[in-house]
C-alpha atoms as a PDB file:
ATOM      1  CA  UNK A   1       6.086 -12.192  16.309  1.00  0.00           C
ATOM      2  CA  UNK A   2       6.122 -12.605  12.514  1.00  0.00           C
ATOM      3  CA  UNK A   3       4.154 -15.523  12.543  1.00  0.00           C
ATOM      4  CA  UNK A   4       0.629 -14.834  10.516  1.00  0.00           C
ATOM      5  CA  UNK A   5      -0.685 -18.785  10.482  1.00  0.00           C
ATOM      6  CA  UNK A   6      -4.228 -18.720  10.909  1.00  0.00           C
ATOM      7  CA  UNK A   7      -4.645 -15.003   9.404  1.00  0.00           C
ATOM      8  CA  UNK A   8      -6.486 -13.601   6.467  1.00  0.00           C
ATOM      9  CA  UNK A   9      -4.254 -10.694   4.317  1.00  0.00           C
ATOM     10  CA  UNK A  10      -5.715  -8.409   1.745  1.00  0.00           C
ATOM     11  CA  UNK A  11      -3.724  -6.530  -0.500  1.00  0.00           C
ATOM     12  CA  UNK A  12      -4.927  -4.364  -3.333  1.00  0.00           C
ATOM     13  CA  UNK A  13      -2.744  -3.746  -5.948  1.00  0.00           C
ATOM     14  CA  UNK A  14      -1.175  -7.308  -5.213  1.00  0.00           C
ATOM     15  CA  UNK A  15      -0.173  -8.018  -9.014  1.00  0.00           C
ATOM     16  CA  UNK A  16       3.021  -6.566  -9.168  1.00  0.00           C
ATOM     17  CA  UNK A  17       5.443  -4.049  -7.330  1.00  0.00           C
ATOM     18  CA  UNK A  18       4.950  -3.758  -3.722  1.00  0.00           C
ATOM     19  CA  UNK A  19       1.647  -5.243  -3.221  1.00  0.00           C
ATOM     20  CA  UNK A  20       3.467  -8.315  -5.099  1.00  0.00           C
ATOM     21  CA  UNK A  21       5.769  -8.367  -2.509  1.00  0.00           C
ATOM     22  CA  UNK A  22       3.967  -7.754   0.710  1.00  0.00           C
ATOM     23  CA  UNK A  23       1.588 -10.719  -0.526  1.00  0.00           C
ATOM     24  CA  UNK A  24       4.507 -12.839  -0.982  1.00  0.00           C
ATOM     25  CA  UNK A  25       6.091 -12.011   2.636  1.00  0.00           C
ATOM     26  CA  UNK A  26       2.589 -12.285   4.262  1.00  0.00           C
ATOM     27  CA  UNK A  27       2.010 -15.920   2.351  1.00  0.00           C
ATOM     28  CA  UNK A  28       5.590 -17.194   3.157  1.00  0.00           C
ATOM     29  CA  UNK A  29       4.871 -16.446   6.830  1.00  0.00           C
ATOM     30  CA  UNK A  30       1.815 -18.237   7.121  1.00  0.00           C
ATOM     31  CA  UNK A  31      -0.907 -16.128   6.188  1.00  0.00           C
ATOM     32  CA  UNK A  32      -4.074 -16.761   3.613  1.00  0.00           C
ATOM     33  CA  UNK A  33      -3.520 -13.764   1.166  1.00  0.00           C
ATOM     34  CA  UNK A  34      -6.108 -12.453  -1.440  1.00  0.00           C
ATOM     35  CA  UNK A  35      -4.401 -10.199  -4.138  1.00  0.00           C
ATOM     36  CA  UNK A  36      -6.762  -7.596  -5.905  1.00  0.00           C
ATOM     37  CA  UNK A  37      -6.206  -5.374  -8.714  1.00  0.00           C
ATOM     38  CA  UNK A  38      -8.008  -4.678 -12.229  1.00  0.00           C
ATOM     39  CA  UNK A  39      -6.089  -6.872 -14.778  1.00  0.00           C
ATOM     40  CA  UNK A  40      -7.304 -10.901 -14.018  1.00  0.00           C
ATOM     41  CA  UNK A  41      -4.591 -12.439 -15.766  1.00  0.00           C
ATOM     42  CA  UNK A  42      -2.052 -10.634 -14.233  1.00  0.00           C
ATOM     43  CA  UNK A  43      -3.625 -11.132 -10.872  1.00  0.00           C
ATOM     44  CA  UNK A  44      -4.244 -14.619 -11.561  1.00  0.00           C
ATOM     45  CA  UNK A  45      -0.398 -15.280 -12.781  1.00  0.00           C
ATOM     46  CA  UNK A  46       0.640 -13.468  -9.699  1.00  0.00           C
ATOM     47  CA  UNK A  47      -1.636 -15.934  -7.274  1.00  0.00           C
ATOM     48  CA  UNK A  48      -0.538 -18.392  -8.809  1.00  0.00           C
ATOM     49  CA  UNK A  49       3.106 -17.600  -8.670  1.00  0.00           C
ATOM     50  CA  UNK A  50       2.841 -16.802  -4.394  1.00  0.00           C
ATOM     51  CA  UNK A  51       1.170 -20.319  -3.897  1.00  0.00           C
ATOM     52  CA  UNK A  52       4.261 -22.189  -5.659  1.00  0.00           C
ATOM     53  CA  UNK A  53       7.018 -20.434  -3.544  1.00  0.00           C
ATOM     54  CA  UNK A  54       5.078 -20.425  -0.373  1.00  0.00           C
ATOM     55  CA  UNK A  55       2.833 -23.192  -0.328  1.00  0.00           C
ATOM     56  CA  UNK A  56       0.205 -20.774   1.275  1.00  0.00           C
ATOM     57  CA  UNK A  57      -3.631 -20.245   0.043  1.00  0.00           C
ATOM     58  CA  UNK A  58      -3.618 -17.483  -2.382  1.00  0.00           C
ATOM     59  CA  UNK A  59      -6.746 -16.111  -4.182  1.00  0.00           C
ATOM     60  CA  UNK A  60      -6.921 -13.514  -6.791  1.00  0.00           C
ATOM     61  CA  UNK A  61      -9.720 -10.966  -6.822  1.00  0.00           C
ATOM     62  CA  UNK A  62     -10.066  -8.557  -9.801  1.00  0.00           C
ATOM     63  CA  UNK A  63     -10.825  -5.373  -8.660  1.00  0.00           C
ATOM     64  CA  UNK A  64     -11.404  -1.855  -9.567  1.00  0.00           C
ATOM     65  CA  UNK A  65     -10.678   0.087  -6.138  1.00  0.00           C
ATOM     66  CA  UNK A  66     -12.408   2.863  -7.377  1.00  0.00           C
ATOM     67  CA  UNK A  67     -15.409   1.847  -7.985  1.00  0.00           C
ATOM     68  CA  UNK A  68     -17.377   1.368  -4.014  1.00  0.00           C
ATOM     69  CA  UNK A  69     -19.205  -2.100  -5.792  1.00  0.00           C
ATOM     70  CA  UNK A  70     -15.885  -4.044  -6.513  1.00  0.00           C
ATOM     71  CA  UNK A  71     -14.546  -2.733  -3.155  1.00  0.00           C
ATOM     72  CA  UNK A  72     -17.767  -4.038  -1.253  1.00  0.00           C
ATOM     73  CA  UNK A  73     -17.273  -7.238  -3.569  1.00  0.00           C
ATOM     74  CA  UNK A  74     -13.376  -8.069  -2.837  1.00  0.00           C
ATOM     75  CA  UNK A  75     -14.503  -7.736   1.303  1.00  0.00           C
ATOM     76  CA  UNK A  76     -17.557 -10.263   0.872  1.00  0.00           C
ATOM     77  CA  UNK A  77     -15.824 -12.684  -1.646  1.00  0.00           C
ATOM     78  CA  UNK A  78     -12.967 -12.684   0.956  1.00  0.00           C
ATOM     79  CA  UNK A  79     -15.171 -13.551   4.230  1.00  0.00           C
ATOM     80  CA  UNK A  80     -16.740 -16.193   1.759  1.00  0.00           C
ATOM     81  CA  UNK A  81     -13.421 -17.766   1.113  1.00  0.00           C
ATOM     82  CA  UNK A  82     -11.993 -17.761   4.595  1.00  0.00           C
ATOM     83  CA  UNK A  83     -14.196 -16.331   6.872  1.00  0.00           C
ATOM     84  CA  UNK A  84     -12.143 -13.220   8.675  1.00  0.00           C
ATOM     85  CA  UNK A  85      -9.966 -10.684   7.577  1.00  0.00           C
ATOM     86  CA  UNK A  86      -6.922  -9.804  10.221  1.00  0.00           C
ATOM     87  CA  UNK A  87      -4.934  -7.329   7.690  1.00  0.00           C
ATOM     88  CA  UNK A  88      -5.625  -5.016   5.162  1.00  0.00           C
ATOM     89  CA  UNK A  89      -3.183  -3.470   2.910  1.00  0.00           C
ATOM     90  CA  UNK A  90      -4.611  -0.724   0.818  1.00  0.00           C
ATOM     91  CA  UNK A  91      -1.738  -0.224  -1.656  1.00  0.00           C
ATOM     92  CA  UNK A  92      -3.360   0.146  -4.853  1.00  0.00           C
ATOM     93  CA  UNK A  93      -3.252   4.177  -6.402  1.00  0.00           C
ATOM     94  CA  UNK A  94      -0.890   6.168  -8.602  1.00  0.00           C
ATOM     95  CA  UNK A  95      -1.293   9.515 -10.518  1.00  0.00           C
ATOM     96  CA  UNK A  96      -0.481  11.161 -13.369  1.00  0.00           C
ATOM     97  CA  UNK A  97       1.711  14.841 -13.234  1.00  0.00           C
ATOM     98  CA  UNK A  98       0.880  17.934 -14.707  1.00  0.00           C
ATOM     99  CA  UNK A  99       1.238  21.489 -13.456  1.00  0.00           C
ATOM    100  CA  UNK A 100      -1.417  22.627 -10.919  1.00  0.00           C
ATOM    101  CA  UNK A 101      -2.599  25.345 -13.685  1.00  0.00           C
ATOM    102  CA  UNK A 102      -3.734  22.500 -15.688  1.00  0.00           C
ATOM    103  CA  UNK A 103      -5.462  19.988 -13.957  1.00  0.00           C
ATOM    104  CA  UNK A 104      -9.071  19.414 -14.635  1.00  0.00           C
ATOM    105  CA  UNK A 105     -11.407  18.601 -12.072  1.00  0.00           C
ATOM    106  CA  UNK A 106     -12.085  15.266 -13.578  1.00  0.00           C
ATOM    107  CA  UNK A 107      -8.150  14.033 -13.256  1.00  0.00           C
ATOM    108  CA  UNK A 108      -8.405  15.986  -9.919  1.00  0.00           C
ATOM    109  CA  UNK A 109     -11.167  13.561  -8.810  1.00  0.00           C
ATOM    110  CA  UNK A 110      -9.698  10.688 -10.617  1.00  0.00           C
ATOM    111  CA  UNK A 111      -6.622  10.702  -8.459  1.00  0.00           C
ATOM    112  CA  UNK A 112      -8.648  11.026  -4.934  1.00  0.00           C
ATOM    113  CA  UNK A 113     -10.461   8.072  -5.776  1.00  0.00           C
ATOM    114  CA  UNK A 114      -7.972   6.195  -6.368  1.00  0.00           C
ATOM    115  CA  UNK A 115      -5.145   6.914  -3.755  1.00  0.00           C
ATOM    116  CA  UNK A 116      -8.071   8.329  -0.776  1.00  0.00           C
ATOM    117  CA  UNK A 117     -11.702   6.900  -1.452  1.00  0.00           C
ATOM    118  CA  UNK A 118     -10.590   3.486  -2.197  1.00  0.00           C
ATOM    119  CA  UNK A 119      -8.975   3.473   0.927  1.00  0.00           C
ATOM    120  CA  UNK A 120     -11.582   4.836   3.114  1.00  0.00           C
ATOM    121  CA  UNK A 121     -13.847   2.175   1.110  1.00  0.00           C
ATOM    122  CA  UNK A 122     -12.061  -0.337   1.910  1.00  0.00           C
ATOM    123  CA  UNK A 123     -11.430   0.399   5.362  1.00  0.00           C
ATOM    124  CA  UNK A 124     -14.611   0.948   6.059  1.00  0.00           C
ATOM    125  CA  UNK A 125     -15.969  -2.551   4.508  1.00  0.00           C
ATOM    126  CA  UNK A 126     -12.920  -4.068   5.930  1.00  0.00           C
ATOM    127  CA  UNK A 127     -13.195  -2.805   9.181  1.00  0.00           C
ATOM    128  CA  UNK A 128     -16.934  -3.929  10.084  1.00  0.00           C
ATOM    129  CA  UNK A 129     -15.137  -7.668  10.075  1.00  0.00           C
ATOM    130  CA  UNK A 130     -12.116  -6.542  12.652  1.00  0.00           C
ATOM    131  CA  UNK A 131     -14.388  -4.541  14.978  1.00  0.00           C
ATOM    132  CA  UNK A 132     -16.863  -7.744  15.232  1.00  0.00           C
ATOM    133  CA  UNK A 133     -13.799  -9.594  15.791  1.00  0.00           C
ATOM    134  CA  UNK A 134     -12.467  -7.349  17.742  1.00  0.00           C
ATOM    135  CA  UNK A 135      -8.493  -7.064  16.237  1.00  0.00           C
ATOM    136  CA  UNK A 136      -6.798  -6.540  13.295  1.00  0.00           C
ATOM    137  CA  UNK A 137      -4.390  -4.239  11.229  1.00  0.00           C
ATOM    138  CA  UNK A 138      -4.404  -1.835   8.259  1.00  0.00           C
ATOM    139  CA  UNK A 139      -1.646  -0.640   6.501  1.00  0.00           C
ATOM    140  CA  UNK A 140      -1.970   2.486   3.806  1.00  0.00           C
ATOM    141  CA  UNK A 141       0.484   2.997   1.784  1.00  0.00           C
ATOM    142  CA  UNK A 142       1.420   6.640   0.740  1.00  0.00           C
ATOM    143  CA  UNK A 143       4.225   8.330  -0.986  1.00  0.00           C
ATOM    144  CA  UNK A 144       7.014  10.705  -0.273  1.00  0.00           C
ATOM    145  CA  UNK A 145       4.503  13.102  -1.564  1.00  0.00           C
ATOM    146  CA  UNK A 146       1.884  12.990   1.234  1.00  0.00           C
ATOM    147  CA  UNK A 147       5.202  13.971   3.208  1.00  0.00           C
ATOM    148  CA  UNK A 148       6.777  16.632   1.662  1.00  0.00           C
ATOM    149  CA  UNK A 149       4.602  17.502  -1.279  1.00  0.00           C
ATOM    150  CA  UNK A 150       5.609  17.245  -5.236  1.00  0.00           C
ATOM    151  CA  UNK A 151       5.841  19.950  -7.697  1.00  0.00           C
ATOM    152  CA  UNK A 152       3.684  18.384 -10.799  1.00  0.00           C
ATOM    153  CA  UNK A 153       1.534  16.435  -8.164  1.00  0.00           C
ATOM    154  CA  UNK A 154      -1.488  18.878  -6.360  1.00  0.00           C
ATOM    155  CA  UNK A 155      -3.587  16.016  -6.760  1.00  0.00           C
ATOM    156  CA  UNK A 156      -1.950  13.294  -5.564  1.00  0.00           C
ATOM    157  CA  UNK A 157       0.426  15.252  -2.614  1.00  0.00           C
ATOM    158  CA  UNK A 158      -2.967  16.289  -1.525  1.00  0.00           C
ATOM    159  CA  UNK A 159      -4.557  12.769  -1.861  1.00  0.00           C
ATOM    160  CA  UNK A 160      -1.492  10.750  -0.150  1.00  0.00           C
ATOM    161  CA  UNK A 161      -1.609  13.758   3.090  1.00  0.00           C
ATOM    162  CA  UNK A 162      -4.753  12.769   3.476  1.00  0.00           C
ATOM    163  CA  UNK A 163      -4.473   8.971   3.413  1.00  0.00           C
ATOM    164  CA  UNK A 164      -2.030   9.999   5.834  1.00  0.00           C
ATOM    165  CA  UNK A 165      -4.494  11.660   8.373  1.00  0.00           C
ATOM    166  CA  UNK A 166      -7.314   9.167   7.732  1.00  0.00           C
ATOM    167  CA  UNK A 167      -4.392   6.590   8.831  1.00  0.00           C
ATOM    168  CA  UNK A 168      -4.122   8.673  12.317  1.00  0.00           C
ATOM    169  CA  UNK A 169      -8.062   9.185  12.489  1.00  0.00           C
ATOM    170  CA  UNK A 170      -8.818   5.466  12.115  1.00  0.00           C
ATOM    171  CA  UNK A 171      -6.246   4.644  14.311  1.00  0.00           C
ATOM    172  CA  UNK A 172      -8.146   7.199  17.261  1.00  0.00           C
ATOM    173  CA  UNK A 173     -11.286   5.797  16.670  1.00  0.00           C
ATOM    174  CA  UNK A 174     -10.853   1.956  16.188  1.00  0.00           C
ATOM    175  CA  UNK A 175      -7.611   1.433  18.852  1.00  0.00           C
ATOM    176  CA  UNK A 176     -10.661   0.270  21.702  1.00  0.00           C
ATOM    177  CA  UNK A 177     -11.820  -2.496  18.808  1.00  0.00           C
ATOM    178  CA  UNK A 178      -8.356  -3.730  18.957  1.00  0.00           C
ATOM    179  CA  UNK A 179      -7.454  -2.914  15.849  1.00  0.00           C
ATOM    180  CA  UNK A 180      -4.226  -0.877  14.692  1.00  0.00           C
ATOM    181  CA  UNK A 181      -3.481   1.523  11.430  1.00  0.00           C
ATOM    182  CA  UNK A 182      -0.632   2.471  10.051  1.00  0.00           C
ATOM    183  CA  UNK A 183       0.676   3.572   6.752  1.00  0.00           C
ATOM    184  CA  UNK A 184       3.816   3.553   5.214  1.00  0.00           C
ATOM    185  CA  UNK A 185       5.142   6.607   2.727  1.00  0.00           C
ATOM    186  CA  UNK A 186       7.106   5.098   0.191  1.00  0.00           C
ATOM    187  CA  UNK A 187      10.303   7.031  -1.618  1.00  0.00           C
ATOM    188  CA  UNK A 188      12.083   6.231  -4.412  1.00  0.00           C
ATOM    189  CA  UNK A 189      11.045   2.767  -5.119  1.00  0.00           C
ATOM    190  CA  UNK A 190      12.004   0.845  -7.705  1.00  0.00           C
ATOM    191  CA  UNK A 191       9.314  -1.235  -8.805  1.00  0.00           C
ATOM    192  CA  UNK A 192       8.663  -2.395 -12.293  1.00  0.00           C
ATOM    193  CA  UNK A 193       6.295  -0.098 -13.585  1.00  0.00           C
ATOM    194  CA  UNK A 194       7.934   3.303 -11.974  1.00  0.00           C
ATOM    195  CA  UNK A 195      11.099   1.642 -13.337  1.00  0.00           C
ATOM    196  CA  UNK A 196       9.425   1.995 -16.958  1.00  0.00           C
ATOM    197  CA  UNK A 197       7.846   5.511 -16.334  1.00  0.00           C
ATOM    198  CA  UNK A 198      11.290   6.920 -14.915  1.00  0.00           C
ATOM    199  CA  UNK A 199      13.031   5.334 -18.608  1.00  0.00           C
ATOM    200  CA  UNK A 200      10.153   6.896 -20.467  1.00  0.00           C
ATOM    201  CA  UNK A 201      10.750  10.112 -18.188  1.00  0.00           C
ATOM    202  CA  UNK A 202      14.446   9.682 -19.682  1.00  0.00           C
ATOM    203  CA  UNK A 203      15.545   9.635 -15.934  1.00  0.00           C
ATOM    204  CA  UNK A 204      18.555   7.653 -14.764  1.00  0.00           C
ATOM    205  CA  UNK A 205      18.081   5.420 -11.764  1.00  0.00           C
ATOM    206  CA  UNK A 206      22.005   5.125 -11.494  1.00  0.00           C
ATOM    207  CA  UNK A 207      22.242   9.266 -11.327  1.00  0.00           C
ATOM    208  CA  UNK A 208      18.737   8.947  -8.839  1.00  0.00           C
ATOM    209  CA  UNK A 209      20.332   6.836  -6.172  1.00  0.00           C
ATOM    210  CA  UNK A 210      22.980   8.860  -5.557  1.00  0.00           C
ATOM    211  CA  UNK A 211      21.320  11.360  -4.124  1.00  0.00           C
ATOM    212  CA  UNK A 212      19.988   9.461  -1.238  1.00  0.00           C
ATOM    213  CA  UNK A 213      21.660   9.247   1.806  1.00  0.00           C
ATOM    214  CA  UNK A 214      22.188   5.364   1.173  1.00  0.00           C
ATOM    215  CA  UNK A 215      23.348   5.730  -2.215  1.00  0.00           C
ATOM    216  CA  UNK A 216      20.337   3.376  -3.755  1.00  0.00           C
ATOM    217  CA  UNK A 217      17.318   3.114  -4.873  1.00  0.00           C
ATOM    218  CA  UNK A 218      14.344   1.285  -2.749  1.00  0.00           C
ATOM    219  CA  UNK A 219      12.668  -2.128  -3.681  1.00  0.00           C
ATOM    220  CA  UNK A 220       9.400  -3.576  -3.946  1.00  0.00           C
ATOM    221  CA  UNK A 221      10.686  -5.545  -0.947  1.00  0.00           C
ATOM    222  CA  UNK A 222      12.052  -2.706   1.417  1.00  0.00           C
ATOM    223  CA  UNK A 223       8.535  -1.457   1.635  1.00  0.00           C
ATOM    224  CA  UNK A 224       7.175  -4.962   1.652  1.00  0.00           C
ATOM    225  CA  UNK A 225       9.381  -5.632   4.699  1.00  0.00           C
ATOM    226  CA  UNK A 226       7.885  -2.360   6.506  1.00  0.00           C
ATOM    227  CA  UNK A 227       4.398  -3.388   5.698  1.00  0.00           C
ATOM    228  CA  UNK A 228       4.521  -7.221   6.915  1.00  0.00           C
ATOM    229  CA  UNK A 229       6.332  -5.224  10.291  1.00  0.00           C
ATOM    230  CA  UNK A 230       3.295  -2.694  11.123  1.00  0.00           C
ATOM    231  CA  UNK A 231       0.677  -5.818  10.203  1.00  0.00           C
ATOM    232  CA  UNK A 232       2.669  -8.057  12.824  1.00  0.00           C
ATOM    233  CA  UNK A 233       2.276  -8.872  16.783  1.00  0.00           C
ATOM    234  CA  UNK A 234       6.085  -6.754  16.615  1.00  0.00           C
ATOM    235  CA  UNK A 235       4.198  -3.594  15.866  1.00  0.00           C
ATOM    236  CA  UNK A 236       1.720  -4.736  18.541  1.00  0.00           C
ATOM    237  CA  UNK A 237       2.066  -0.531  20.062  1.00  0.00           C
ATOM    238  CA  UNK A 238       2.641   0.978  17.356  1.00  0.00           C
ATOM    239  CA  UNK A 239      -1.208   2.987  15.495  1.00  0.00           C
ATOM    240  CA  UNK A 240      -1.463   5.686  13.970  1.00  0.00           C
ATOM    241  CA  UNK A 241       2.061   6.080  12.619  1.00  0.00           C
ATOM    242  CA  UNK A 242       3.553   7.022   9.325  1.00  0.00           C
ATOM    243  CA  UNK A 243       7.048   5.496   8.468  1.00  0.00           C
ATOM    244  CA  UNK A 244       9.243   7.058   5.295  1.00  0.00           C
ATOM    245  CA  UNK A 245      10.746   3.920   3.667  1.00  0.00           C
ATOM    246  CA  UNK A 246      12.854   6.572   1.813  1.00  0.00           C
ATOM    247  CA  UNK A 247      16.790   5.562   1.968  1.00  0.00           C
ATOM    248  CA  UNK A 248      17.313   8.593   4.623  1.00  0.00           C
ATOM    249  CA  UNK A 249      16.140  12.280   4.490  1.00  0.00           C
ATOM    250  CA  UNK A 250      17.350  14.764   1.777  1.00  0.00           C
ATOM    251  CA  UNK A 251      18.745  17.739   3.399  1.00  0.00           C
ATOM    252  CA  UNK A 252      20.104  21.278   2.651  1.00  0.00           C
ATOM    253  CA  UNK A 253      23.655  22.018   3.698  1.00  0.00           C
ATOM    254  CA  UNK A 254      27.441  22.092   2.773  1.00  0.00           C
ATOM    255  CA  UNK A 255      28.209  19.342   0.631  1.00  0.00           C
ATOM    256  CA  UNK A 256      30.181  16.238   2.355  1.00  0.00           C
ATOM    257  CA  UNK A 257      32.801  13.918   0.571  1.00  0.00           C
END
């Protein structure tokens, strides 16, 4: 159910973090993967990198996801390469904090077209290639804040909730194409570069994973797992869904030894 020989993967933000590792999974279970994100040699040391440990095809596209040209150019320069596209995995976005008071319209648009346009972009381009073909699977990635919202994050609580609809929306209107969408919230993850912010942030991950139910932080490869699951035959029932990969909910109440 896990097996993706024969398939064509796209994952954005593929350079590092979790795209890294979904690519990784995907390519070690049989799958052709194309990795896109802005930096080249990044991308390109990363491509490299997933052929060597899994012996699977692995391209690297630079793009800039929010810009609609290098989105409409990652789609055709992957149907050039291989020909189909069975998964998408729009995982590229971010944001910057700052108190609601003080965010400009620019860095308010900034953040939607990273996290939200780029994914409807994508989809979209994506998509005309699965309905022809008549299956496939998306997976967007959003954040604990499309869940339950982030003081110091309007922009991008707003953006991920609605990455999070679009996920349920897509999921109406394409399920008679054969073609599934899910998205997967992510929580405290671990990855490289949040790693870095959280030092600069003068947070402590040892202090931070404590207060999760499973007494750790996530990695790269606990969402990566979650993502390869809704792409798969397993998840064959499974659209419109979005799954906290969180460590357990946060709750009110008495404290517990």
């Amino acid at each position: 159910m896990l097996d993706f020989s024969g398939k064509v993967a796209i994952v954005t933000g593929g350079g590092t973090g979790i795209g890294y590792a979904a690519a990784l999974q995907f390519a070690r279970l049989g799958a052709s993967v194309v990795i896109a994100s802005r930096t080249a040699d990044e991308l390109e040391a990363a491509a490299a990198r997933i052929r060597e440990a899994s012996g699977a095809p692995c391209i690297a596209v630079p793009t800039d996801v929010k810009s609609e040209e290098s989105c409409v150019a990652l789609v055709e320069q992957t149907i050039a390469a291989f020909g189909r596209i069975d998964v998408l995995v729009n995982n590229a976005g971010g944001t910057r904090m700052g108190p609601l008071e003080s965010i400009p319209t620019r860095g308010w648009d900034s953040i939607f077209d990273l996290n939200t346009k780029s994914t409807y972009i994508l989809t979209r381009e994506a998509g005309r290639h699965m309905i022809a073909q008549k299956s496939g699977a998306i997976v967007n990635i959003s954040s604990g804040a499309g869940v339950n919202g982030v003081k110091g994050g309007a922009h991008y609580s707003a953006a991920k909730a609605a990455v999070q609809m679009f996920t349920r929306v897509t999921a109406a209107e394409w399920g008679r194409y054969g073609i599934r969408c899910n998205c997967v919230a992510a929580g405290a993850i671990a990855s490289e570069r949040v790693s870095e912010a959280w030092k600069v942030a003068g947070l402590d991950e040892a202090e931070m994973g404590k207060a999760i139910p499973l007494r750790r932080l996530g990695t790269p490869d606990d969402m990566a797992h979650m993502i390869v699951f809704f792409a798969s035959d397993a998840a064959s029932y499974i659209s419109g869904e979005t799954i906290s990969v969180c460590g357990g909910p946060n709750l009110g109440g008495i404290e517990l030894d």
